[in-house]
N, C-alpha and C. Protein backbone atom coordinates (compact mmCIF):
# COMPACT_ATOMS: atom_id res chain seq x y z
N UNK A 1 78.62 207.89 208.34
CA UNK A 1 78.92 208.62 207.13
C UNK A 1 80.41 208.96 207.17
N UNK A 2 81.26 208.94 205.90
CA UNK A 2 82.47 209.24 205.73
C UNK A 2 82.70 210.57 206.40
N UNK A 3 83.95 210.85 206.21
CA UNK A 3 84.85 212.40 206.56
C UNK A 3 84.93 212.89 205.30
N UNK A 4 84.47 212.71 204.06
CA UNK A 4 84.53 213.26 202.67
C UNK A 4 82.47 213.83 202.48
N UNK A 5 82.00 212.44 202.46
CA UNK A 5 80.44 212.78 202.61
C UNK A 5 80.37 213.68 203.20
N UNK A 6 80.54 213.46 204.74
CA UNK A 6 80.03 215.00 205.63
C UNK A 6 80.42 216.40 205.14
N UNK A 7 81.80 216.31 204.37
CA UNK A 7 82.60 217.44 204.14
C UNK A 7 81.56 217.95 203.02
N UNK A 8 81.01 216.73 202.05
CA UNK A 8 80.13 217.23 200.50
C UNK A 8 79.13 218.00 201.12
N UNK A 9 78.53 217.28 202.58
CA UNK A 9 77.23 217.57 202.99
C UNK A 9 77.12 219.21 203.22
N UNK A 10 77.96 219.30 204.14
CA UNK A 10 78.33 220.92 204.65
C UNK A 10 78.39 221.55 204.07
N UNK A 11 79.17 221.10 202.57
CA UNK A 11 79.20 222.42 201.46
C UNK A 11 77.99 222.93 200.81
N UNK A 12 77.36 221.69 200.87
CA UNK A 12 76.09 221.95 200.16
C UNK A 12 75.19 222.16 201.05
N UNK A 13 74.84 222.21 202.49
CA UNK A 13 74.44 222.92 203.21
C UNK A 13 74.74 224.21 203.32
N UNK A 14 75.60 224.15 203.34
CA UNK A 14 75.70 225.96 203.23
C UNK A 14 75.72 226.72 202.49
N UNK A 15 75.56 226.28 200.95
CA UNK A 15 75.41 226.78 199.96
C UNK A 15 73.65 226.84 199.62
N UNK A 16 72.80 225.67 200.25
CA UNK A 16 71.81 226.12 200.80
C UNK A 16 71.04 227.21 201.40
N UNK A 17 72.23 227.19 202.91
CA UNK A 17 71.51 227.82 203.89
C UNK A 17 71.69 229.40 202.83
N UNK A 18 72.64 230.00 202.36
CA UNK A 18 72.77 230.74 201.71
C UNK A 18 71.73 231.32 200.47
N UNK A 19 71.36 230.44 199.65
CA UNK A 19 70.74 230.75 199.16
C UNK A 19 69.28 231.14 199.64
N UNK A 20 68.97 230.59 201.05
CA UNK A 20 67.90 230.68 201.65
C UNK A 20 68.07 232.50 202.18
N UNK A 21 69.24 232.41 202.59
CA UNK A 21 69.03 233.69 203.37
C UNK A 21 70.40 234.74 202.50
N UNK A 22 69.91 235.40 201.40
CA UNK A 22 70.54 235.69 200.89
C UNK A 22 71.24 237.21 200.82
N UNK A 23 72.79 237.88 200.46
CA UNK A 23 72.67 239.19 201.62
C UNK A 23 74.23 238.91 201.05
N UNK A 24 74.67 240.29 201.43
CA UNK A 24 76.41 240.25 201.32
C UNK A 24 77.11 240.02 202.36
N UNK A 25 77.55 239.15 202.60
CA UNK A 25 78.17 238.58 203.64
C UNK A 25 80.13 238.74 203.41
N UNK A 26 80.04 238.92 204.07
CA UNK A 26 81.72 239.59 204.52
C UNK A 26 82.73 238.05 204.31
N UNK A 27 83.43 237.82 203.43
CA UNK A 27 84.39 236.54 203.93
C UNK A 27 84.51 235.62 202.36
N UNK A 28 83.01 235.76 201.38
CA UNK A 28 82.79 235.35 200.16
C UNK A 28 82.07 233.78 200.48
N UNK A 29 82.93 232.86 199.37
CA UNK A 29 82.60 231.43 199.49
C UNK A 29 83.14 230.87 200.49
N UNK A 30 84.43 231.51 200.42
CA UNK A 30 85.31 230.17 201.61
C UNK A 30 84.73 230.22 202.60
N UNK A 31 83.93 231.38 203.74
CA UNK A 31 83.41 231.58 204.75
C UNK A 31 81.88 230.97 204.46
N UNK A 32 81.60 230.56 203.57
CA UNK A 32 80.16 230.49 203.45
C UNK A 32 80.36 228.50 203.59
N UNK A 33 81.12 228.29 202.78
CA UNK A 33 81.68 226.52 202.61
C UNK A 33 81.81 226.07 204.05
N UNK A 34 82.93 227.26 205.30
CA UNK A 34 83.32 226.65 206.41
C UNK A 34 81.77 226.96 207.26
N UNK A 35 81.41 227.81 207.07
CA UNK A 35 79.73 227.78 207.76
C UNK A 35 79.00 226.30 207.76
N UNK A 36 79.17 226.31 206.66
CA UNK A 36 78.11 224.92 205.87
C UNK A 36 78.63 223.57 206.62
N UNK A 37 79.81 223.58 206.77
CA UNK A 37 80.70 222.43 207.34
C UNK A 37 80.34 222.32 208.86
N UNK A 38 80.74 224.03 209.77
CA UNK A 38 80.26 223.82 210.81
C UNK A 38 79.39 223.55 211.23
N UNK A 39 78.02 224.00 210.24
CA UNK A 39 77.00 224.30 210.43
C UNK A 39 76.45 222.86 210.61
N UNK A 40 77.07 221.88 209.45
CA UNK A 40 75.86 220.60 209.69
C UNK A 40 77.14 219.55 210.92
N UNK A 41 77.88 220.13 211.22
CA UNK A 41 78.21 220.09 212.20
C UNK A 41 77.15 219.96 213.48
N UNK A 42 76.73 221.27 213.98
CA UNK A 42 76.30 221.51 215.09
C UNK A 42 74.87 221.26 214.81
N UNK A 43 74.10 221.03 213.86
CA UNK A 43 72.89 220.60 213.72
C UNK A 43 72.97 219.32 213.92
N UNK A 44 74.12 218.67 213.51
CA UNK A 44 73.79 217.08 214.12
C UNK A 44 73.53 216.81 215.42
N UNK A 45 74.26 217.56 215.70
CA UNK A 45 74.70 217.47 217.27
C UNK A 45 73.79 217.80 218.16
N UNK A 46 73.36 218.97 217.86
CA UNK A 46 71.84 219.55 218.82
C UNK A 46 70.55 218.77 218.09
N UNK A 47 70.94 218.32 217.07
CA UNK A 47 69.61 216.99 216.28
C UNK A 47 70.02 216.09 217.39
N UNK A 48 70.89 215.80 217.84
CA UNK A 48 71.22 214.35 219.13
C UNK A 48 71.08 214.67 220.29
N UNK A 49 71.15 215.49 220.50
CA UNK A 49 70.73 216.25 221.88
C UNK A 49 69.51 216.52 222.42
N UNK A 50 68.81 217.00 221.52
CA UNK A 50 67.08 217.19 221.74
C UNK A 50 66.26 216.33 221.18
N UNK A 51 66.40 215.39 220.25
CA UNK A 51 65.76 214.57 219.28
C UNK A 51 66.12 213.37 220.02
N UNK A 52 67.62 212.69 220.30
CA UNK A 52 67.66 211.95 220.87
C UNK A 52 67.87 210.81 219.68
N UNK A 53 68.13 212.01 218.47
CA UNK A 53 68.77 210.63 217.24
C UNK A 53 69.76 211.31 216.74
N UNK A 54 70.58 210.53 215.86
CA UNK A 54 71.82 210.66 215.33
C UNK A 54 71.50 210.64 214.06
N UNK A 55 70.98 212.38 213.43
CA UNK A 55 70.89 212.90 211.99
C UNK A 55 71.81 212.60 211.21
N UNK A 56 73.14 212.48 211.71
CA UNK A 56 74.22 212.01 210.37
C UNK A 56 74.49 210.51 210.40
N UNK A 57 73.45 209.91 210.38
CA UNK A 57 74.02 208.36 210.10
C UNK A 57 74.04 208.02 208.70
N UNK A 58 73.20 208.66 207.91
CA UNK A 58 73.17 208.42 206.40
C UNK A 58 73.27 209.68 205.57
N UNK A 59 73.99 209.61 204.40
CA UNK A 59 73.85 211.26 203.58
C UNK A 59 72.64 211.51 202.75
N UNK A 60 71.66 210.33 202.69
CA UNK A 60 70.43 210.58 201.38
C UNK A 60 69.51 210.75 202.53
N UNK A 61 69.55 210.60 204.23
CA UNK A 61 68.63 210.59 205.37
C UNK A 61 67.87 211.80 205.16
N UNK A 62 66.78 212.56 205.13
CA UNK A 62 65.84 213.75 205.05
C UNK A 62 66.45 214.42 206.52
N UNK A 63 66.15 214.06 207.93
CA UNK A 63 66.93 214.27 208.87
C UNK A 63 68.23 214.68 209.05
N UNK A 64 68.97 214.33 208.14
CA UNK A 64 70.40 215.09 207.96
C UNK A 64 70.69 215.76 207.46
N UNK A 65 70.30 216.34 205.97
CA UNK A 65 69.91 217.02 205.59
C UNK A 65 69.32 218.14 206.19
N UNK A 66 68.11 218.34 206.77
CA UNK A 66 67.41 219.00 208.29
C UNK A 66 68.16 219.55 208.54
N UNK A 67 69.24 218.78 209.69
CA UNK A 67 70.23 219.14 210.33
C UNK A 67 70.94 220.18 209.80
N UNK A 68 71.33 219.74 208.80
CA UNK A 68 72.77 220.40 208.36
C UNK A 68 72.40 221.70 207.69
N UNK A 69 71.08 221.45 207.06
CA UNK A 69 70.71 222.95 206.90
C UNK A 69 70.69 224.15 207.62
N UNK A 70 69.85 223.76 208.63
CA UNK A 70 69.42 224.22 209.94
C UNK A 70 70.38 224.78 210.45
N UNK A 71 71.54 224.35 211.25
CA UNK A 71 72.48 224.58 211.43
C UNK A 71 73.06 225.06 210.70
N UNK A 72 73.32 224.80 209.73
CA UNK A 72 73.92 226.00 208.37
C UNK A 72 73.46 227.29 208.85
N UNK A 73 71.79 227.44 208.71
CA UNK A 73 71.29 228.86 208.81
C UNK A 73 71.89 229.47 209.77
N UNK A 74 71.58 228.72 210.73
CA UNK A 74 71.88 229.00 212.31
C UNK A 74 72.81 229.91 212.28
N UNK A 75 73.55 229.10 211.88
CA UNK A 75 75.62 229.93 212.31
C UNK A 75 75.53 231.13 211.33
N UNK A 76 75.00 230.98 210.06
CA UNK A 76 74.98 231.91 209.32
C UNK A 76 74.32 232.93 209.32
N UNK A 77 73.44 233.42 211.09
CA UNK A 77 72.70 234.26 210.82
C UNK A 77 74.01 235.10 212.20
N UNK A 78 74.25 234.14 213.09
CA UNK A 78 75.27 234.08 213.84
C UNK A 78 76.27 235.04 213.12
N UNK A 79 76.89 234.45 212.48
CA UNK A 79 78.05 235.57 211.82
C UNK A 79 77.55 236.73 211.32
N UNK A 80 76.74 236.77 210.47
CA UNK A 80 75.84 238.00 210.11
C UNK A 80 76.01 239.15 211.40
N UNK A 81 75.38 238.86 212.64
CA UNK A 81 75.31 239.72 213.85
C UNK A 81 76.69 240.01 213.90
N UNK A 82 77.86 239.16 214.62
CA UNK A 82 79.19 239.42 214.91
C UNK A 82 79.77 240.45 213.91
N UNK A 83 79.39 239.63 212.42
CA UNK A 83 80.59 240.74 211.37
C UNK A 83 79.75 242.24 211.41
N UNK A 84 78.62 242.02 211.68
CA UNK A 84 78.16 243.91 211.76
C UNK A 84 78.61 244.25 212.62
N UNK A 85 78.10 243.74 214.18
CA UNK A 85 78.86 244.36 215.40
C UNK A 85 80.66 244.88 215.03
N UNK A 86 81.23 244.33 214.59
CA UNK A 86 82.45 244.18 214.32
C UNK A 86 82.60 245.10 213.19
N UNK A 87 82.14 245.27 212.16
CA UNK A 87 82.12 246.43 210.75
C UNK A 87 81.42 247.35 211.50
N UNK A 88 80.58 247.88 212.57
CA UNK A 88 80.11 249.26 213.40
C UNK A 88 80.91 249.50 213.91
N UNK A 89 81.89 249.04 214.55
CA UNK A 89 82.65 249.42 215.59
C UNK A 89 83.57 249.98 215.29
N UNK A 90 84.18 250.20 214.06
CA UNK A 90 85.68 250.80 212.86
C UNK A 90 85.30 252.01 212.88
């Protein structure tokens, strides 16, 4: 998959994972877009790691998609914890 695809993928993963888990999150879109990016990022990756396949080989794949969601959530529940720890502590 391209470096533009993956970039579409992420956004829209994380605009996903977002809507899934929905909440005021500290940072707006731009933090929610770079989530989505990282996010199907590291879902590929731990999709290749434990699965033992490579989720981003195609962008219409159901599996990559998976991924990138997943990982979307992931990180996005991730930051959630940090930015409170971090907004308690002021």
């Amino acid at each position: 998959m391209g470096i533009i695809a993956f970039l579409i993928l992420g956004l829209l993963a994380g605009a996903i994972a977002k809507a899934l888990l929905p909440g005021d999150d500290p940072g707006g879109i731009i933090v929610t877009m770079i989530i989505g990016v990282v996010g199907a990022f590291i879902g590929g990756f731990l999709g290749g790691l434990l699965f033992d396949v490579n989720p981003v080989d195609e962008f219409f794949s159901l599996s990559t998609w998976l991924a990138a969601i997943i990982g979307s959530i992931v990180l996005l529940l991730i930051y959630r914890v940090v930015a409170s720890k971090r907004g308690a502590g002021r």
